[in-house]
Protein backbone atom coordinates (compact mmCIF):
# COMPACT_ATOMS: atom_id res chain seq x y z
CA UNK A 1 -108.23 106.48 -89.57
CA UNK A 2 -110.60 106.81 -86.33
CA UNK A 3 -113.61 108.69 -85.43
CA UNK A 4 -112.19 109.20 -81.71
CA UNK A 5 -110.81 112.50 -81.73
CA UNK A 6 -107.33 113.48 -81.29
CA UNK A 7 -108.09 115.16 -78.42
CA UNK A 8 -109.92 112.35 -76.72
CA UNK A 9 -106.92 109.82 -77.72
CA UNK A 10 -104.64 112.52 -76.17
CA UNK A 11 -107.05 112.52 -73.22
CA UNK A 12 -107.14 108.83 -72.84
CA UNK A 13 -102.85 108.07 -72.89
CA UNK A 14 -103.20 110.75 -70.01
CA UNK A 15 -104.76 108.33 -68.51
CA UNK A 16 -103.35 105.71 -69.17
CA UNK A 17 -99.77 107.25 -68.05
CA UNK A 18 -101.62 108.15 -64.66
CA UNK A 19 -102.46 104.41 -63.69
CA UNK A 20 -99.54 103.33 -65.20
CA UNK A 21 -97.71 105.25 -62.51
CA UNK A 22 -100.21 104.10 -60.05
CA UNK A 23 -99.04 100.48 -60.44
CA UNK A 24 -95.07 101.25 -60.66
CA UNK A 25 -95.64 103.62 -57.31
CA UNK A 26 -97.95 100.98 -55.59
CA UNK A 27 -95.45 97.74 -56.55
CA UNK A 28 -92.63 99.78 -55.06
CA UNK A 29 -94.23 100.98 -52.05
CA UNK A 30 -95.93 97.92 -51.00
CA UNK A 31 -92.62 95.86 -51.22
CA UNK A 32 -90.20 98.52 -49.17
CA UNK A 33 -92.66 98.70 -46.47
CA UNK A 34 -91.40 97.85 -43.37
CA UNK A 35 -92.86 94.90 -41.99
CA UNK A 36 -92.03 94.98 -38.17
CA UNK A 37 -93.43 99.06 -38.30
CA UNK A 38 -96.48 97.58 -40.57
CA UNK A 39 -97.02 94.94 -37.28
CA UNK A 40 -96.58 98.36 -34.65
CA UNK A 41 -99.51 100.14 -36.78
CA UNK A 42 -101.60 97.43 -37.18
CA UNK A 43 -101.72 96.42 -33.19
CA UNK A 44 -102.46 99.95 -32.78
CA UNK A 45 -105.01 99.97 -34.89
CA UNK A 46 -104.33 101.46 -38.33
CA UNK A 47 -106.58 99.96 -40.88
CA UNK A 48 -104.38 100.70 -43.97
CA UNK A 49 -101.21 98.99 -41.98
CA UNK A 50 -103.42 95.54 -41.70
CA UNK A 51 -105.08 95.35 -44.89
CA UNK A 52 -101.16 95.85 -46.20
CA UNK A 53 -100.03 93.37 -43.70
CA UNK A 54 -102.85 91.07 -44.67
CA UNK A 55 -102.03 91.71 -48.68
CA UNK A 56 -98.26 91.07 -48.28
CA UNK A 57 -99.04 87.73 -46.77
CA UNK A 58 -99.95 86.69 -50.23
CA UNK A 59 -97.26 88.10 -51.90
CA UNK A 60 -97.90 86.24 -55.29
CA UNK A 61 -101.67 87.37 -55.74
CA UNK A 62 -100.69 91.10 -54.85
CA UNK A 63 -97.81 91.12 -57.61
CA UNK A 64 -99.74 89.29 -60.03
CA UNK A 65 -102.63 91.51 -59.78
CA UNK A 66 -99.87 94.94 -60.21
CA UNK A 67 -98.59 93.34 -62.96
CA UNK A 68 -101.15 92.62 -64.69
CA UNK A 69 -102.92 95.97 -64.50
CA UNK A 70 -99.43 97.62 -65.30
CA UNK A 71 -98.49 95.91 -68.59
CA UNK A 72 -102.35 95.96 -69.55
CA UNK A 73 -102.43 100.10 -69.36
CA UNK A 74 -98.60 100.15 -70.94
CA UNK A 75 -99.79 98.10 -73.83
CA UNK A 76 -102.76 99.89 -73.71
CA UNK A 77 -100.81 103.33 -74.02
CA UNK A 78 -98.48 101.76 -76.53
CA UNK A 79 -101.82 101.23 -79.25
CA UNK A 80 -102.96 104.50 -78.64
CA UNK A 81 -99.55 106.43 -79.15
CA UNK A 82 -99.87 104.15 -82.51
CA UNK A 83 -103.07 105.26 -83.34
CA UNK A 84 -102.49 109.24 -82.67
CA UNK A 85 -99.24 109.08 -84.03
CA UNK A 86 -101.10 107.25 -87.33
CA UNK A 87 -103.58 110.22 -87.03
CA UNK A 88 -100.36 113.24 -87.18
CA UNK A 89 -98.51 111.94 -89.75
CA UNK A 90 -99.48 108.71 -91.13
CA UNK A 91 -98.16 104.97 -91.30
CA UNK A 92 -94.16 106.55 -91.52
CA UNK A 93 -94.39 107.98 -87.66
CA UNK A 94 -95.55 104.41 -86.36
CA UNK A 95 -91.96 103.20 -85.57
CA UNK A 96 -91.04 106.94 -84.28
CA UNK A 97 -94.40 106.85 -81.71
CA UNK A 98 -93.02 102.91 -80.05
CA UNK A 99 -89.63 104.39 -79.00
CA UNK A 100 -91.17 107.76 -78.08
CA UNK A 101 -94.32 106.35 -76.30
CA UNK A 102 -91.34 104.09 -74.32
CA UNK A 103 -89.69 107.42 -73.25
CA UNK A 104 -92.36 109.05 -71.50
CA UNK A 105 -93.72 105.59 -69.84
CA UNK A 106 -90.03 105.57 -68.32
CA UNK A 107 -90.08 109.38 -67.68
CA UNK A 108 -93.71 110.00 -66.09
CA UNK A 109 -94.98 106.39 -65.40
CA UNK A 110 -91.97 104.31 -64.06
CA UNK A 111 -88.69 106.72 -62.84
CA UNK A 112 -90.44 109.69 -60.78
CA UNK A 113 -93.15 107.38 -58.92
CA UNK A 114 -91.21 104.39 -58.15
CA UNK A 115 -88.48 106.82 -56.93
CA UNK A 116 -91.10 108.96 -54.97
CA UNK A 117 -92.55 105.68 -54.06
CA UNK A 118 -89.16 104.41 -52.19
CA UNK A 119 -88.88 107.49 -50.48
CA UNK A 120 -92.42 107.48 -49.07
CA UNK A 121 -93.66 103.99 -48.88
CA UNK A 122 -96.06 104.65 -46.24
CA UNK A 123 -97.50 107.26 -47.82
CA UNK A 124 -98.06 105.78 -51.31
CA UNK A 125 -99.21 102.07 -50.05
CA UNK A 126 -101.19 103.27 -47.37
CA UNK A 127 -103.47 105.31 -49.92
CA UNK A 128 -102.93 102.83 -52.61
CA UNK A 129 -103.76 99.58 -50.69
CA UNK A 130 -107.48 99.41 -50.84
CA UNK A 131 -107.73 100.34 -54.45
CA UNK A 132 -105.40 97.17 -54.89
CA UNK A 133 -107.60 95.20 -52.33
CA UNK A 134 -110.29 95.81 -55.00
CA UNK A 135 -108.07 95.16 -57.71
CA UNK A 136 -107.21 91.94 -56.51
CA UNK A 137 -110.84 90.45 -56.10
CA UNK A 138 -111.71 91.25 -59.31
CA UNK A 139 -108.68 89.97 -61.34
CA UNK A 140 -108.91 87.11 -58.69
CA UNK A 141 -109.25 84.25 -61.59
CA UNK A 142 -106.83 85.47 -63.98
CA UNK A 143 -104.01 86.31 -61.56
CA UNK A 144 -104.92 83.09 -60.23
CA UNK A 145 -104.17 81.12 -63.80
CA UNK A 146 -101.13 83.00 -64.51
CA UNK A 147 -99.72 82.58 -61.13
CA UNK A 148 -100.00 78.59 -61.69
CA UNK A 149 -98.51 78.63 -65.28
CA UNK A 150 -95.66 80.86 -63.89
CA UNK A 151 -94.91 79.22 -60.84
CA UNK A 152 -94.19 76.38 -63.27
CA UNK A 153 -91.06 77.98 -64.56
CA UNK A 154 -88.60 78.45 -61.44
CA UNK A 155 -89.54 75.19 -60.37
CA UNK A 156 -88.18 73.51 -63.91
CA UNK A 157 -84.91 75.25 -63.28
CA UNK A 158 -84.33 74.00 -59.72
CA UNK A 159 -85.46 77.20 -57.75
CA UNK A 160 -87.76 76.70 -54.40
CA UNK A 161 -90.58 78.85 -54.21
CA UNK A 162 -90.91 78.61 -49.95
CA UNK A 163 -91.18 81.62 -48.51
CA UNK A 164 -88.23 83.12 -47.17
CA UNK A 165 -87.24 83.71 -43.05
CA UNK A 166 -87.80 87.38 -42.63
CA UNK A 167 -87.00 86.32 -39.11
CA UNK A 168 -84.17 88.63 -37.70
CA UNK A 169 -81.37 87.34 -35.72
CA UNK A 170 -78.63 88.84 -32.68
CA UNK A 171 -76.17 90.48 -35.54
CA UNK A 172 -79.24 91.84 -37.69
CA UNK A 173 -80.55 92.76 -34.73
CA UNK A 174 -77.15 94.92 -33.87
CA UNK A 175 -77.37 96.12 -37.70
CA UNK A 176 -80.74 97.59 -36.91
CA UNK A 177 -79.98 99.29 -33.80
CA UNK A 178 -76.30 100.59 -34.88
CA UNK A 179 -78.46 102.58 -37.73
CA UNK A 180 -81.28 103.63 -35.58
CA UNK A 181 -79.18 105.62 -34.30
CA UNK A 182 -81.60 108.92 -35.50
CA UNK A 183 -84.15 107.24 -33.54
CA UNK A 184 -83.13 105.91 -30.30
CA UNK A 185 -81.23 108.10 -27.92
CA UNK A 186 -77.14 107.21 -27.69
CA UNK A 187 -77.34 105.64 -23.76
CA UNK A 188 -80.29 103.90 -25.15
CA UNK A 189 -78.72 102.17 -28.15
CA UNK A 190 -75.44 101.48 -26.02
CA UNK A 191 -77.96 98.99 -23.77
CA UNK A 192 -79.57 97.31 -26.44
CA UNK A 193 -76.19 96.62 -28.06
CA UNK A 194 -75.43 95.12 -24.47
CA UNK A 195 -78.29 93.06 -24.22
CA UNK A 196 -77.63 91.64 -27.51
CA UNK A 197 -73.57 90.97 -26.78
CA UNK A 198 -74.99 88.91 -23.05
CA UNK A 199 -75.29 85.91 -25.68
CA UNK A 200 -71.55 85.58 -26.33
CA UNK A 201 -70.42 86.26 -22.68
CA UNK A 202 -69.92 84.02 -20.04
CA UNK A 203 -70.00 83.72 -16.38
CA UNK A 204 -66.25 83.62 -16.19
CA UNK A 205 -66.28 86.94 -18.53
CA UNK A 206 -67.39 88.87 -15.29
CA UNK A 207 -66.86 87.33 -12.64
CA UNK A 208 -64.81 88.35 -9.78
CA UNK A 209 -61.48 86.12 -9.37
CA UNK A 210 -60.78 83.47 -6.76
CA UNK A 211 -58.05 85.34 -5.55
CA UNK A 212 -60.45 88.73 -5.17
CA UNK A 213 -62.89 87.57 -2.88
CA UNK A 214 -63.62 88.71 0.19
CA UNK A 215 -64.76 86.42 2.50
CA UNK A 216 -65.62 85.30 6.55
CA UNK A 217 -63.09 82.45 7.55
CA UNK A 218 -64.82 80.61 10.69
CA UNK A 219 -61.94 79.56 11.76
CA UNK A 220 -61.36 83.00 12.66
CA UNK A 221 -61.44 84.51 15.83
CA UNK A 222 -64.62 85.87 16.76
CA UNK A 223 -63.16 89.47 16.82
CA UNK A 224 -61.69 89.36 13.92
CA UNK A 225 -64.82 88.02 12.23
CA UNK A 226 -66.95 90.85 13.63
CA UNK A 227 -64.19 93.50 12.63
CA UNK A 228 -64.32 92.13 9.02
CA UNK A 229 -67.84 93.06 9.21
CA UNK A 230 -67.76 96.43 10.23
CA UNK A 231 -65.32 96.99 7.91
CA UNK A 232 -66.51 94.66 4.52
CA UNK A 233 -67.89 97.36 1.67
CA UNK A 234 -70.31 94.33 0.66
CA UNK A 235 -73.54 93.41 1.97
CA UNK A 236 -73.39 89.23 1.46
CA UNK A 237 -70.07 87.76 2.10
CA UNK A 238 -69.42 84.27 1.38
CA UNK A 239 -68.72 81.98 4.46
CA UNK A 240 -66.05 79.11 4.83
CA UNK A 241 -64.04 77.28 6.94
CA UNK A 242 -59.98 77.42 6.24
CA UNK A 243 -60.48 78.39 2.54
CA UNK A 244 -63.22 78.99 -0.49
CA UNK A 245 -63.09 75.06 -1.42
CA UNK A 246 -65.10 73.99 2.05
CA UNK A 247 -68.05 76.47 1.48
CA UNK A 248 -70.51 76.86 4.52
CA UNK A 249 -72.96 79.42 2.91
CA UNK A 250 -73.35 83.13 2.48
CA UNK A 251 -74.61 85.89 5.33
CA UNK A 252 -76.40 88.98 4.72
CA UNK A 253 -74.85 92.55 7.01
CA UNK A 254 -78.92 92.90 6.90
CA UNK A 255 -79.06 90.13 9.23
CA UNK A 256 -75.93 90.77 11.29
CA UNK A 257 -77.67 94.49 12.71
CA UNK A 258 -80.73 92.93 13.55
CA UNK A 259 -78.37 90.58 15.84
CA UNK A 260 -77.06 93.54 17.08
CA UNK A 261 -79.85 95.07 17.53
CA UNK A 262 -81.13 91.88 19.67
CA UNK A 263 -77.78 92.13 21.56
CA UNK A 264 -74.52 91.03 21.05
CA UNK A 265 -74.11 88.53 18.36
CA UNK A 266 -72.46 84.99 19.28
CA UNK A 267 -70.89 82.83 16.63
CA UNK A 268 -73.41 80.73 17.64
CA UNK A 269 -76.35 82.99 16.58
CA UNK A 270 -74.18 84.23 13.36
CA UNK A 271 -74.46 80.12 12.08
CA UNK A 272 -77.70 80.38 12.45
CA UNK A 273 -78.41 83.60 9.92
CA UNK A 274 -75.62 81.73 7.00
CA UNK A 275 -77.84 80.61 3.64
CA UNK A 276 -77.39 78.10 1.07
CA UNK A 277 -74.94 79.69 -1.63
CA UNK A 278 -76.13 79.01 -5.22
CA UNK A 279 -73.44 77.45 -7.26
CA UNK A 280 -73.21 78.14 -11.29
CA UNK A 281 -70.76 77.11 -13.64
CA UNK A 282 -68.07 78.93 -15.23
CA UNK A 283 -68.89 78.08 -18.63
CA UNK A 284 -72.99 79.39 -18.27
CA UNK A 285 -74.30 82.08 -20.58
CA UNK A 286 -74.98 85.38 -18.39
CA UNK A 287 -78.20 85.41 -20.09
CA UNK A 288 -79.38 82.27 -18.35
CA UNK A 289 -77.81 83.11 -15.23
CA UNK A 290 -79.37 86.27 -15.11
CA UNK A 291 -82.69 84.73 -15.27
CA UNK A 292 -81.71 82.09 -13.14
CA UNK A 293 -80.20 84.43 -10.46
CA UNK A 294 -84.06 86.27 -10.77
CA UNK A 295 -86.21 82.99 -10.50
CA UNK A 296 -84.04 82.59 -7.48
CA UNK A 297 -83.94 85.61 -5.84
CA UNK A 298 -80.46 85.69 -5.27
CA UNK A 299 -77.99 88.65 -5.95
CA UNK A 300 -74.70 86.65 -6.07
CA UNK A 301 -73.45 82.95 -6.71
CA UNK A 302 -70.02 81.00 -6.63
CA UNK A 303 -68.80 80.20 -10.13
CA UNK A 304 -67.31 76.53 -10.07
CA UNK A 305 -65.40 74.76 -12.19
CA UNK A 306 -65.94 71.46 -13.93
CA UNK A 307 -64.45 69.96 -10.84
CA UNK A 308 -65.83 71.59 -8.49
CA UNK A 309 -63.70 73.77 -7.38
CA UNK A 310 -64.56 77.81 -6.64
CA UNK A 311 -62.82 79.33 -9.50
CA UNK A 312 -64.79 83.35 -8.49
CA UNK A 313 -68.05 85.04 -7.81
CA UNK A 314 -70.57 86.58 -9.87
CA UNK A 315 -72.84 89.18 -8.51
CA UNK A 316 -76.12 90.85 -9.92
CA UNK A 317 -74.80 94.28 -9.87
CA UNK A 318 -71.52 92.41 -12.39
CA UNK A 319 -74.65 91.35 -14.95
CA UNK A 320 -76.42 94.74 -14.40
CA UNK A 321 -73.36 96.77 -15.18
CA UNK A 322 -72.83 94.79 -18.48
CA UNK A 323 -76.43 96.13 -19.81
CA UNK A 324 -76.27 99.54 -18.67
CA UNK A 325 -72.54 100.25 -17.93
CA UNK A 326 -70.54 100.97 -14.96
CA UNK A 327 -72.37 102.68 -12.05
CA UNK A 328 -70.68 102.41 -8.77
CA UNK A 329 -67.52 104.10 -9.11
CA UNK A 330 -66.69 107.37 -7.59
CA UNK A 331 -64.68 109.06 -9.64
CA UNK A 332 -65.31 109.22 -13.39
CA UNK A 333 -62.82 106.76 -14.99
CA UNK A 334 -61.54 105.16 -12.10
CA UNK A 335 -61.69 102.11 -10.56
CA UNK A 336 -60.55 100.44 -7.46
CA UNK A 337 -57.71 98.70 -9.64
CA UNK A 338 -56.43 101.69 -11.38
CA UNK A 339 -54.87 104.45 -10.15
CA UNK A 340 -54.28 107.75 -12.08
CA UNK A 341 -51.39 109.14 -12.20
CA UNK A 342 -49.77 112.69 -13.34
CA UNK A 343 -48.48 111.64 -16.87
CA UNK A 344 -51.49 110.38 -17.99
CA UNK A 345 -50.93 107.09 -17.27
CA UNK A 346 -52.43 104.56 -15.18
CA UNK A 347 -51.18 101.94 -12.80
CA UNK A 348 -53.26 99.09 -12.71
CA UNK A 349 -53.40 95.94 -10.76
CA UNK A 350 -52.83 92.80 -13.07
CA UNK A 351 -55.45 90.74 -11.63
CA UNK A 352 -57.92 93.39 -13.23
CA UNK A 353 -60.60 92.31 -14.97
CA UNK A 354 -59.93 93.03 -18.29
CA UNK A 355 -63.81 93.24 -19.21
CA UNK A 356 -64.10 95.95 -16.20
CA UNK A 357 -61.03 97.67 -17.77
CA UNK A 358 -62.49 98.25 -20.88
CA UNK A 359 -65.76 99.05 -19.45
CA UNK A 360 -64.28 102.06 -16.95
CA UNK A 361 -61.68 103.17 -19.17
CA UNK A 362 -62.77 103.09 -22.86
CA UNK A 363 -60.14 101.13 -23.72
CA UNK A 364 -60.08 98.31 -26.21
CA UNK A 365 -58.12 95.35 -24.75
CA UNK A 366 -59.28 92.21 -26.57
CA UNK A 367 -61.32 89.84 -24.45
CA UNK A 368 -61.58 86.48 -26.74
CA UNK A 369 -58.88 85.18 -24.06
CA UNK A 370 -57.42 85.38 -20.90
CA UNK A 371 -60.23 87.54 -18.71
CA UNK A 372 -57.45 89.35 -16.80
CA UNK A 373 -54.18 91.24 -17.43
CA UNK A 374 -51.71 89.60 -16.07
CA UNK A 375 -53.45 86.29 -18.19
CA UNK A 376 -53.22 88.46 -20.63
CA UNK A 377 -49.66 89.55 -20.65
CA UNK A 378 -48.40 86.23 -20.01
CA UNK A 379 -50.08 85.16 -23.25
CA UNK A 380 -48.70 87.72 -25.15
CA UNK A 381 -45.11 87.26 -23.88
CA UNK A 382 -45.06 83.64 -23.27
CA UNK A 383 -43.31 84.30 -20.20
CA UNK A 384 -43.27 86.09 -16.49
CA UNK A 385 -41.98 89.42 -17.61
CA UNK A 386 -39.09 91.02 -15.90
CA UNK A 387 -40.10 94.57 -14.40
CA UNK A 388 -39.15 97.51 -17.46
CA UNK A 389 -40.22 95.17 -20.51
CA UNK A 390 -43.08 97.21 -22.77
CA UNK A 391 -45.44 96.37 -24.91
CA UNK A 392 -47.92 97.42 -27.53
CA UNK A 393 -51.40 96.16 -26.96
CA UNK A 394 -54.31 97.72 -29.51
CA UNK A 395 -53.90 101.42 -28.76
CA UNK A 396 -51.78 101.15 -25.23
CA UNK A 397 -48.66 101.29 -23.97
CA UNK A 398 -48.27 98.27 -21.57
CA UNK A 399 -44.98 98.22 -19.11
CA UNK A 400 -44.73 95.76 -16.44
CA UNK A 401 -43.83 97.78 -13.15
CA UNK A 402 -43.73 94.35 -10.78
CA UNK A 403 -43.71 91.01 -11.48
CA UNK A 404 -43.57 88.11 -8.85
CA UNK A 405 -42.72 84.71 -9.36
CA UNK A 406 -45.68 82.96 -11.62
CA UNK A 407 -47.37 86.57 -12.20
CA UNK A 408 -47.69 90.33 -13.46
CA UNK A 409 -48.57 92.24 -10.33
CA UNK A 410 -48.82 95.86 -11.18
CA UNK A 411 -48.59 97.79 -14.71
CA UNK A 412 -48.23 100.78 -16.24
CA UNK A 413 -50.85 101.48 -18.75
CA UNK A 414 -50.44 104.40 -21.24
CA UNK A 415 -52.86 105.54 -24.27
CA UNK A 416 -51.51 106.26 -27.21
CA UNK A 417 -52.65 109.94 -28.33
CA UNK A 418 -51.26 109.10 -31.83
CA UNK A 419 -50.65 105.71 -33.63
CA UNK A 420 -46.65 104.20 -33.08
CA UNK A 421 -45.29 101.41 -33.22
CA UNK A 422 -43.68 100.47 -30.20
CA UNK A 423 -42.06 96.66 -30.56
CA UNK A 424 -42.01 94.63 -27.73
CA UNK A 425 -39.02 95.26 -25.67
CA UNK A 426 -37.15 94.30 -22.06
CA UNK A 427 -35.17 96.68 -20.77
CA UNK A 428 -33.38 96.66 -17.53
């Protein structure tokens, strides 16, 4: 038997159980911080957040040091729980006090705080950390001894102690916005996912067609030239002579009114206000252009092909609108290939975009291939569909309304309000 009272052994597996929970809370809370919040706090100045930054950087000395003190008050708790239970009923209730004493570690010193710990882990490590700052200095040799001998182990079986990349990449990236969703306002999150998806899209993605732009022929006459730019709804037109392949430059309107403000403009005087173009290639990552376009100071280049050849146009307000969506239409919906009409369906021009389509619309037309609809279509169908064939493209109704000789002109687009199946058909 002892001299300690019961009381006092009561008194002392009280405490024990209390910094028993303090290690199981602290061990749980220190790993499920989050390190790129701890890294926000700490530039701003929170103590607690660098001290924790500064202990998880030595990740091995921290958990040794937890460990430690936790199995040294469990073991701890475990003789005393002996020693009272010796003291209530003799030698018979040892075996009975080992699996109770392993109840109520698991009940009041491991479940609630590690749980509690999870929830809050700012809250418990930020109070906890300099206690375990302490901790660590003074268990500094011992933690550093077992640490060796340990380390010893994983490295007999094979396993690589380096320390992992915590490093996040593009499609962690979209995880982590997609469920920050609480936090960051909807238009807000919409961009970011943008900015992340500019890695996978190319030039070619956005740009506007050959066969779209509008341009000042020099070979022209004069009054035609100067009616296409009273008229043009752009404010840099490309310049060439007899077609896009024999590029001369691009003019600004800017410039044109100040020549008319000087008088009236000559061809003569309009060669004189033509820049250098800037050429990119099709294949380019908008991401590089983009920068590329702002080292530059240019709003629009000619996409080329490997060639040489102008295969479209790319313009800043195309990048822009890929970031933070479409912002130059009129109408809500509409664009100037689509046309609404009373049914609910659309009639859209094939040479659409079919990046801007999905952008305008909402719809859901894949882009991994052909960048228009008509490329689309034909890849679908193999074939230059006769006018009256229909298909089924995600959740659309596609029917060809005109077809020329090599192309889909114009088609009829219709959502689906409920899911069919509608095979691919010709009729007529």
């Amino acid at each position: 038997m002892t001299d300690v009272s019961l009381l006092t052994l009561l008194a002392i597996l009280v405490v024990l159980l209390v910094l028993s929970a303090f290690f199981s809370a602290s061990e749980t809370a220190m790993m499920a911080l989050n390190r790129y919040r701890l890294e926000h706090l700490a530039e701003d100045g929170n103590n607690a957040a660098r001290l924790c930054l500064k202990l998880l950087g030595q990740t091995d000395r921290l958990l040794g040091t937890i460990l430690l003190g936790n199995n040294l008050v469990n073991n701890a708790a475990a003789a005393v729980s002996t020693v009272i239970a010796l003291e209530i009923a003799g030698e018979v209730a040892i075996a009975f006090a080992t699996g109770v004493i392993t109840l109520i570690i698991l009940i009041f010193a491991e479940i609630p705080p590690k749980t509690v710990a999870a929830l809050y882990p700012e809250k418990i490590a930020f109070r906890a950390v300099y206690i375990l700052a302490f901790l660590i200095r003074i268990a500094q040799p011992i933690v550093f001894l077992v640490n060796r001998i340990g380390a010893l182990l994983p490295r007999l079986f094979g396993i690589s102690l380096k320390k992992r990349d915590d490093r996040l990449g593009p499609q962690e990236l979209r995880t982590v916005v997609k469920h920050s969703a609480s936090l960051i306002p909807k238009s807000h999150q919409e961009m970011l996912l943008r900015i992340l998806d500019l890695e996978t899209i190319t030039v070619e993605d956005v740009m506007v067609p050959r066969g779209s732009i509008e341009g000042i022929d020099l070979e022209d006459d004069w009054d035609d030239i100067i009616d296409q730019l009273a008229t043009s709804h752009h404010t840099r037109l490309p310049v060439y002579r007899g077609n896009l392949d024999n590029i001369v430059g691009e003019v600004h309107l800017r410039n044109v009114v100040h020549q008319y403000q000087e008088g009236e403009p000559t061809l003569a005087k309009f060669l004189e206000i033509i820049r250098e173009p800037m050429f990119i290639p099709e294949s380019a990552q908008l991401t590089e252009q983009l920068l590329m376009m702002q080292e530059k100071r240019c709003q629009t280049a000619l996409v080329v092909n490997e060639f040489g050849e102008i295969r479209g146009l790319v313009t800043l307000d195309e990048i822009l609108e890929e970031i933070v969506g479409e912002f130059t239409r009129n109408v809500p919906g509409v664009s100037d290939d689509v046309y609404v009409e009373d049914a609910g369906s659309y009639l859209v021009d094939a040479r659409a975009n079919i990046r801007d389509l999905n952008r305008k619309m909402l719809w859901n037309l894949p882009t991994d291939g052909p960048k228009t609809l008509n490329g689309l279509l034909l890849e679908v169908l193999e074939d230059v569909p006769n006018p009256g064939t229909t298909i089924k493209v995600d959740n659309l109704v596609i029917e060809i309304v005109k077809s020329g000789a090599y192309s889909v002109e114009i088609a009829r687009i219709t959502p689906l309000t409920a899911p069919q199946e509608i095979d691919t058909a010709s009729s007529h």
